[in-house]
C-alpha atoms as a PDB file:
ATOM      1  CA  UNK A   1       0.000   0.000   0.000  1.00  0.00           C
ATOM      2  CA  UNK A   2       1.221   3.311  -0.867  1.00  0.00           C
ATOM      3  CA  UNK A   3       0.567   6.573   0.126  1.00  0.00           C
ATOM      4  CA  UNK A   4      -2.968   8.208   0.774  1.00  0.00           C
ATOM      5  CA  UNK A   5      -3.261  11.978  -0.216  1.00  0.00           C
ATOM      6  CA  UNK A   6      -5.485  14.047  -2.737  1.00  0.00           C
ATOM      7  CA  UNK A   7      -7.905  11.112  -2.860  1.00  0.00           C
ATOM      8  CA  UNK A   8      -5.649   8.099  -3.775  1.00  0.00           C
ATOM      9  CA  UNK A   9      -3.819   5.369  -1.851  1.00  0.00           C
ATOM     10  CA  UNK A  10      -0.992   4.627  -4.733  1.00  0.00           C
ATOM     11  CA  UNK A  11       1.686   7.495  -4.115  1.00  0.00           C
ATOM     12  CA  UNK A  12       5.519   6.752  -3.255  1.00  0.00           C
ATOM     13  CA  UNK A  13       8.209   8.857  -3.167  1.00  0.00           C
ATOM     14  CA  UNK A  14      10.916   9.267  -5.529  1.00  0.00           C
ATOM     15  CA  UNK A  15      13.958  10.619  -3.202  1.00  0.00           C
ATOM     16  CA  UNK A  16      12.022  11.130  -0.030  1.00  0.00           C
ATOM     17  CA  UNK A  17      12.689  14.383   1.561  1.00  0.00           C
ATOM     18  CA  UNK A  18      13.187  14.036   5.380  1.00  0.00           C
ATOM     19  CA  UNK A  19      10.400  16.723   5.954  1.00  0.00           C
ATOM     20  CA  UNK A  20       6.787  16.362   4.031  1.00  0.00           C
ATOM     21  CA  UNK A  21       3.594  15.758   5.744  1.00  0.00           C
ATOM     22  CA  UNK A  22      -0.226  15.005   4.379  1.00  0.00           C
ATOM     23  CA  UNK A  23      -2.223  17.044   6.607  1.00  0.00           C
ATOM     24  CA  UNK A  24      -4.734  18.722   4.215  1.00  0.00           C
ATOM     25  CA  UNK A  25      -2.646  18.288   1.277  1.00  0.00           C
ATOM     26  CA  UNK A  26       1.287  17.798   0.838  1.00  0.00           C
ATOM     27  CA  UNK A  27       3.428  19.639   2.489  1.00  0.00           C
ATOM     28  CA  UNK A  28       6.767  19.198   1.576  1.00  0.00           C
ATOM     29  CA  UNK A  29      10.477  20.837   2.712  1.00  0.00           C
ATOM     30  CA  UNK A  30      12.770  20.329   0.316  1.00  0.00           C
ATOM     31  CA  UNK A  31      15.990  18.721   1.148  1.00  0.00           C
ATOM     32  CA  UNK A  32      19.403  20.922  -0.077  1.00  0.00           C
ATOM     33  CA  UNK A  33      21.784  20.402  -2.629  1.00  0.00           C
ATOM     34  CA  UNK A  34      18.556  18.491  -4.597  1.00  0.00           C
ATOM     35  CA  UNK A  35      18.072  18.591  -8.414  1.00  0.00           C
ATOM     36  CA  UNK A  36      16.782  17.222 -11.263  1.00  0.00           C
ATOM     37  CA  UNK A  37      19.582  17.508 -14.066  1.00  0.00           C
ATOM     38  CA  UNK A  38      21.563  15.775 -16.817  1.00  0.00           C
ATOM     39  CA  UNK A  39      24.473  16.555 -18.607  1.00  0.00           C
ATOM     40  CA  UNK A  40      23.464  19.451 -20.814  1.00  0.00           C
ATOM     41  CA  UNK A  41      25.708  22.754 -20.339  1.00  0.00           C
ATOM     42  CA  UNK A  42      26.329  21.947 -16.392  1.00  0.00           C
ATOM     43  CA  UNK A  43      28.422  18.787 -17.149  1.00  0.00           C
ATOM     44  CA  UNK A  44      26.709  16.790 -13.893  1.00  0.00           C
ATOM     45  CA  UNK A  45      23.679  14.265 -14.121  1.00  0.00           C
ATOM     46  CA  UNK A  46      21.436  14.710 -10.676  1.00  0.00           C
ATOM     47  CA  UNK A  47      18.569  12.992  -9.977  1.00  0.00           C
ATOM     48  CA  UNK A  48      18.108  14.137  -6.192  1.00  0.00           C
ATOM     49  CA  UNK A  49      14.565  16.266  -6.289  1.00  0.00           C
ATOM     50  CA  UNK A  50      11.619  15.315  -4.680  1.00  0.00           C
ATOM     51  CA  UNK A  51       9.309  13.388  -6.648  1.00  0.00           C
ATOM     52  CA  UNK A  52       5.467  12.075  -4.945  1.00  0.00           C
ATOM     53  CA  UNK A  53       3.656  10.185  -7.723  1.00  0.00           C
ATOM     54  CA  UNK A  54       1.476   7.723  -8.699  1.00  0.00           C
ATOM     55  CA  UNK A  55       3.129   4.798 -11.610  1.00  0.00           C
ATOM     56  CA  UNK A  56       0.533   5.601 -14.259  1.00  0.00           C
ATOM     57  CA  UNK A  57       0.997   3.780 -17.965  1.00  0.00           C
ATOM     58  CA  UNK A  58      -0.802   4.908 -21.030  1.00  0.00           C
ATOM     59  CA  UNK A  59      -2.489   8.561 -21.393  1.00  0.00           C
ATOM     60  CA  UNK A  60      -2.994  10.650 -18.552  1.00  0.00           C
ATOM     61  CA  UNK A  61      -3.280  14.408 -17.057  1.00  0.00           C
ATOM     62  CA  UNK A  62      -2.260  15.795 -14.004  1.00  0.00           C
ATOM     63  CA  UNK A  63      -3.029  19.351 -12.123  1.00  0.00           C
ATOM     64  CA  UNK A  64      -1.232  20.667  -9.449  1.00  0.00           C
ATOM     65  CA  UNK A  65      -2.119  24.314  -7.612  1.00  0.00           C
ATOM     66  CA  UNK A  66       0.882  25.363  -4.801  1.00  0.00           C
ATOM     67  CA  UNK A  67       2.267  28.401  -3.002  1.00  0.00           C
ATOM     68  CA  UNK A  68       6.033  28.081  -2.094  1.00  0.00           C
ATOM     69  CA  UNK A  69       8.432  29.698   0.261  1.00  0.00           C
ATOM     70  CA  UNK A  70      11.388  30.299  -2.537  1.00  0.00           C
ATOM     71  CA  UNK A  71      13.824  31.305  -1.074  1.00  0.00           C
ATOM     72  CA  UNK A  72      17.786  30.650  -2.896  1.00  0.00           C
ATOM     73  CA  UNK A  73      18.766  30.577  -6.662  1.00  0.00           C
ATOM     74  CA  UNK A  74      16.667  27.522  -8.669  1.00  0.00           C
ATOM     75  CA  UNK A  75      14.735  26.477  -5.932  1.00  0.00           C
ATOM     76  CA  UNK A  76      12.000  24.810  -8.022  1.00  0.00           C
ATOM     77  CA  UNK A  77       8.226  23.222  -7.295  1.00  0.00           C
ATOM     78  CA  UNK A  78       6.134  21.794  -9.765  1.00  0.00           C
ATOM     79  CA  UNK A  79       4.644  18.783 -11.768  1.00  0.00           C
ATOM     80  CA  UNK A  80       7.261  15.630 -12.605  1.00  0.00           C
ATOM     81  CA  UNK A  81       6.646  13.047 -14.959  1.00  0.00           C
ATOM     82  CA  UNK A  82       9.574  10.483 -14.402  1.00  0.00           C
ATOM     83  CA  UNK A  83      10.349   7.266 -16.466  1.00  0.00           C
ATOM     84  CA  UNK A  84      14.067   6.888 -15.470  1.00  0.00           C
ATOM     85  CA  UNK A  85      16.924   8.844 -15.257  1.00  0.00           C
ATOM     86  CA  UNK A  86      17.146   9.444 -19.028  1.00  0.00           C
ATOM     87  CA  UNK A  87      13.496  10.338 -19.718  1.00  0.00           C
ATOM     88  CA  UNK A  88      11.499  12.788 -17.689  1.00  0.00           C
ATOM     89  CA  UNK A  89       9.846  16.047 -17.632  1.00  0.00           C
ATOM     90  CA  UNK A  90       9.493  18.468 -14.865  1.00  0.00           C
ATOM     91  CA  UNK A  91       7.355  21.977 -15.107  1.00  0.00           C
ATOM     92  CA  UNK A  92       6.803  24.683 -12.561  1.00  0.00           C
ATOM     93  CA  UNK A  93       7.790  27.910 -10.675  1.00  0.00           C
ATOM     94  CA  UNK A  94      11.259  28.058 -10.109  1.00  0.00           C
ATOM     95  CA  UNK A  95      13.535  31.674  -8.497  1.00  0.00           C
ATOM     96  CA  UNK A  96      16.164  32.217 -11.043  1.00  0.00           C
ATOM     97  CA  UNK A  97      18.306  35.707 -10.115  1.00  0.00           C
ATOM     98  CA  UNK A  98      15.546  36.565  -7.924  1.00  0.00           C
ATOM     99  CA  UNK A  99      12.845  36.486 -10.306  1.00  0.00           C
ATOM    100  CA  UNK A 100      10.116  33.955 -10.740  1.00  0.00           C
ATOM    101  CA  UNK A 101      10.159  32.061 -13.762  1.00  0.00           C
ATOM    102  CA  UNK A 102       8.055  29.651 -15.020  1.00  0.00           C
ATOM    103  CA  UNK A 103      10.372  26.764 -16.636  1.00  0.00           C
ATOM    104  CA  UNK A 104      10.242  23.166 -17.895  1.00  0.00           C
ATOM    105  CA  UNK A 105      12.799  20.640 -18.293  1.00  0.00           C
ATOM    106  CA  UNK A 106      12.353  17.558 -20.280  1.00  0.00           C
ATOM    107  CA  UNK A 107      15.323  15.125 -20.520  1.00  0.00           C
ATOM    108  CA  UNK A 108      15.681  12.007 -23.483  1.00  0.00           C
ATOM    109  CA  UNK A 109      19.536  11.711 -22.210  1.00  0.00           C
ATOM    110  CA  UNK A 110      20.494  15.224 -22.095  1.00  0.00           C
ATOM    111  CA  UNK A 111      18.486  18.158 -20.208  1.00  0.00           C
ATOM    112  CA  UNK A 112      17.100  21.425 -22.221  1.00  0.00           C
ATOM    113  CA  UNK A 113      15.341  24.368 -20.293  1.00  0.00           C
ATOM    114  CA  UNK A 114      13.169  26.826 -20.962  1.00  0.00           C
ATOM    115  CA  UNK A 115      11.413  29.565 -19.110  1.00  0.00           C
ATOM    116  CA  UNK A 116       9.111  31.749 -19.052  1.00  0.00           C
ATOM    117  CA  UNK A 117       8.891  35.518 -17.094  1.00  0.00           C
ATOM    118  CA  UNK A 118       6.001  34.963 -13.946  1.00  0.00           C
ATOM    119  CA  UNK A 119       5.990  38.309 -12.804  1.00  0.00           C
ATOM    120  CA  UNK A 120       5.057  38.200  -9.232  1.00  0.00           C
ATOM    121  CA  UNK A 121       4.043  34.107  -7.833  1.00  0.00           C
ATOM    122  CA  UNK A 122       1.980  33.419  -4.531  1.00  0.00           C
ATOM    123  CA  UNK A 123      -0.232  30.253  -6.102  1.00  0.00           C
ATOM    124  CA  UNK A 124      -0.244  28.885  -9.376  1.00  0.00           C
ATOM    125  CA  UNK A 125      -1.380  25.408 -11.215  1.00  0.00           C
ATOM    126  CA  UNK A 126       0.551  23.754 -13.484  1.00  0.00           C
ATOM    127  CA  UNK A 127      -0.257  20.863 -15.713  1.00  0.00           C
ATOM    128  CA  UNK A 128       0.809  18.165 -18.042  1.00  0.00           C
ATOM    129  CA  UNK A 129      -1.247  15.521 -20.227  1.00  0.00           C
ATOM    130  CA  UNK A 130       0.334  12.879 -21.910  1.00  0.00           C
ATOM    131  CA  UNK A 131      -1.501  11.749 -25.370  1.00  0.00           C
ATOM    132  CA  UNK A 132       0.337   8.812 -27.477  1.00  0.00           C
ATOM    133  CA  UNK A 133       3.781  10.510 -28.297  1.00  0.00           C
ATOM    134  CA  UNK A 134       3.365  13.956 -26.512  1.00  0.00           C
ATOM    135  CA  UNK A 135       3.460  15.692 -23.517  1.00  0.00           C
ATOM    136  CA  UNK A 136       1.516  19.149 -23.156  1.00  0.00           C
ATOM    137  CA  UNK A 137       2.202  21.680 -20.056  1.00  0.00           C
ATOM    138  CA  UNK A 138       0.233  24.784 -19.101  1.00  0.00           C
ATOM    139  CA  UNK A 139       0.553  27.293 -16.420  1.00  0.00           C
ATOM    140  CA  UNK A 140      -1.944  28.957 -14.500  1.00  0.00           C
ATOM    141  CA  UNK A 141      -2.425  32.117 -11.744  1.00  0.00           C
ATOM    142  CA  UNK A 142      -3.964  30.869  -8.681  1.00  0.00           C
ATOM    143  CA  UNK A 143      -6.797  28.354  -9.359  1.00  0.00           C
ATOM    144  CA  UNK A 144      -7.419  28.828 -12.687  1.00  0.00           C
ATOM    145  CA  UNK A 145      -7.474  26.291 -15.478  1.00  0.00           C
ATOM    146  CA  UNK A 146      -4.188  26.559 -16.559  1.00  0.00           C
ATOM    147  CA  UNK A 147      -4.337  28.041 -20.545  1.00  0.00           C
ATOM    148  CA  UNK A 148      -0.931  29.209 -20.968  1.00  0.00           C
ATOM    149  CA  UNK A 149       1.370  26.682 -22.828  1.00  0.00           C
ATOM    150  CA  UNK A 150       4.636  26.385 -22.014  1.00  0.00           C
ATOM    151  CA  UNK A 151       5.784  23.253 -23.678  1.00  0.00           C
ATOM    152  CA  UNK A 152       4.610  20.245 -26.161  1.00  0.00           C
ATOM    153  CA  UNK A 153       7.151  17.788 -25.673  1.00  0.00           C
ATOM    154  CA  UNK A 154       8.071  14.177 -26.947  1.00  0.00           C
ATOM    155  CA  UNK A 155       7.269  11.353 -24.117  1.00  0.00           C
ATOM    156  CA  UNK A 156       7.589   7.602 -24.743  1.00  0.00           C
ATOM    157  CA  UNK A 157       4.232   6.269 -25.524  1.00  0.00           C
ATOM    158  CA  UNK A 158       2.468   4.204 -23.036  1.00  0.00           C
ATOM    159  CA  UNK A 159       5.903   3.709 -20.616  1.00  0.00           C
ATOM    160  CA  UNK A 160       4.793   3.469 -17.026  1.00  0.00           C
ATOM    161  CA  UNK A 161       5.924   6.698 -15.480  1.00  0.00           C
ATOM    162  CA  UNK A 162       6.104   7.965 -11.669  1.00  0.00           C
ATOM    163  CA  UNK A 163       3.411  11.133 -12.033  1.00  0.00           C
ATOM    164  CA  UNK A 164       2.881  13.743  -9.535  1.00  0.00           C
ATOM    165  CA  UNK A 165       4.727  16.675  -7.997  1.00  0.00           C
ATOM    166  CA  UNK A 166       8.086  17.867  -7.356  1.00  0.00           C
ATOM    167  CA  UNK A 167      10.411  19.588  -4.898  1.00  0.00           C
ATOM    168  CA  UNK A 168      14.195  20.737  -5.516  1.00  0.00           C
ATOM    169  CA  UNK A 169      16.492  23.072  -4.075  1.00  0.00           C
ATOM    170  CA  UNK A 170      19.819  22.968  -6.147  1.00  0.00           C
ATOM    171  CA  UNK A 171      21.855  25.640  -4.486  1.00  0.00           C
ATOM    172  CA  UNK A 172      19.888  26.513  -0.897  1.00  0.00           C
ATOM    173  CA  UNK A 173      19.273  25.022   2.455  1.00  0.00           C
ATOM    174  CA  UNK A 174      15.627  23.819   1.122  1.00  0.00           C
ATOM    175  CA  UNK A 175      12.345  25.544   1.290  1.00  0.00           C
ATOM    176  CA  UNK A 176       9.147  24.748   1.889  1.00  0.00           C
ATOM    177  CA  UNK A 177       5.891  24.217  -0.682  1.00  0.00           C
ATOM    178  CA  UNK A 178       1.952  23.516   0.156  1.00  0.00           C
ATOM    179  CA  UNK A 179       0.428  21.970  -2.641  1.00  0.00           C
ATOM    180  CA  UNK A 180      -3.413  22.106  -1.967  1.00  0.00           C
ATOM    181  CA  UNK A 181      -5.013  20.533  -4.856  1.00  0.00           C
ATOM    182  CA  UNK A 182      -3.603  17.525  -7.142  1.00  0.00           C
ATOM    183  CA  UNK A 183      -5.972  15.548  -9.641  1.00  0.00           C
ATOM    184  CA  UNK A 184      -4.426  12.933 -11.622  1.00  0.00           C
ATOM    185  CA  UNK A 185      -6.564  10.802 -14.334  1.00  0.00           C
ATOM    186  CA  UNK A 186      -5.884   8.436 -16.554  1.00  0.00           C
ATOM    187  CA  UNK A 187      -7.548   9.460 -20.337  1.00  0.00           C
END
């Protein structure tokens, strides 16, 4: 048996953090020095960050709205979508010289990045659907549906992959998010 939060009893951890709890929602303090990286431009692979999913095959969407207590350079919360540790995704908020960015990061054996300028963050939702071949993220303010895209993205088709949210703190002592809300269906 797994973990029971946001309505499911199937979540596990990918690189439990020593500090989470699942009192009305997830609350999760990210452990330092954790990232989700390979190769690309750094030179380093790290697959450290914080992942709570649920193993999910075929199509699927997930939703995620979270506040965050950013704090130190690439400290990062979001949505994962993690195959291995040569295919994955990752999509959220993330402090990059101390201004909020939204960014994504997919990885097929080397990491790109992109961003995108998010003015001033207190909540946002972030999501990801998987159909066949491709992987769509949107971003969101607050609660809304989120209807900004930010990436369409090649995913193997119909792996199993570890879905559900993310914590990282790369260069800081760790920070804390609240995520609130988290829907994940299968399509």
């Amino acid at each position: 048996m797994g973990i029971t939060v946001f309505d499911r009893d199937d979540w596990r951890w990918l690189n439990e953090p020593r500090a989470w709890s699942d009192q009305g929602g997830l609350t999760v303090t990210s452990d330092p020095e954790t990232d989700f990286w390979r190769t690309t431009h750094y030179g380093y692979d790290r697959d450290s960050g914080h992942v709570l999913g649920v193993p999910l095959a075929g199509d699927f969407a997930i939703a995620a709205s979270f506040t965050a207590d950013y704090a130190a350079q690439y400290d990062q919360a979001g949505v994962a979508l993690w195959l291995d540790d040569r295919n994955w995704i990752k999509a959220g908020v993330e402090l990059v010289d101390d201004e909020f960015q939204v960014s994504t990061v997919v990885t097929r054996d080397f990491s790109d990045w992109s961003v995108v300028p998010a003015g001033h963050v207190d909540r946002v939702t972030i999501a990801a659907v998987r159909e066949g071949d491709a992987v769509t993220v949107r971003y969101g303010a607050g609660d809304a549906e989120p209807t900004t895209l930010l990436r369409l993205a090649y995913f193997p088709p119909g792996a199993e992959a570890l879905v559900g949210v993310m914590v990282a703190a790369p260069t800081g002592p760790g920070f804390t998010t609240r995520f609130d809300r988290v829907q994940v269906t299968t399509t």
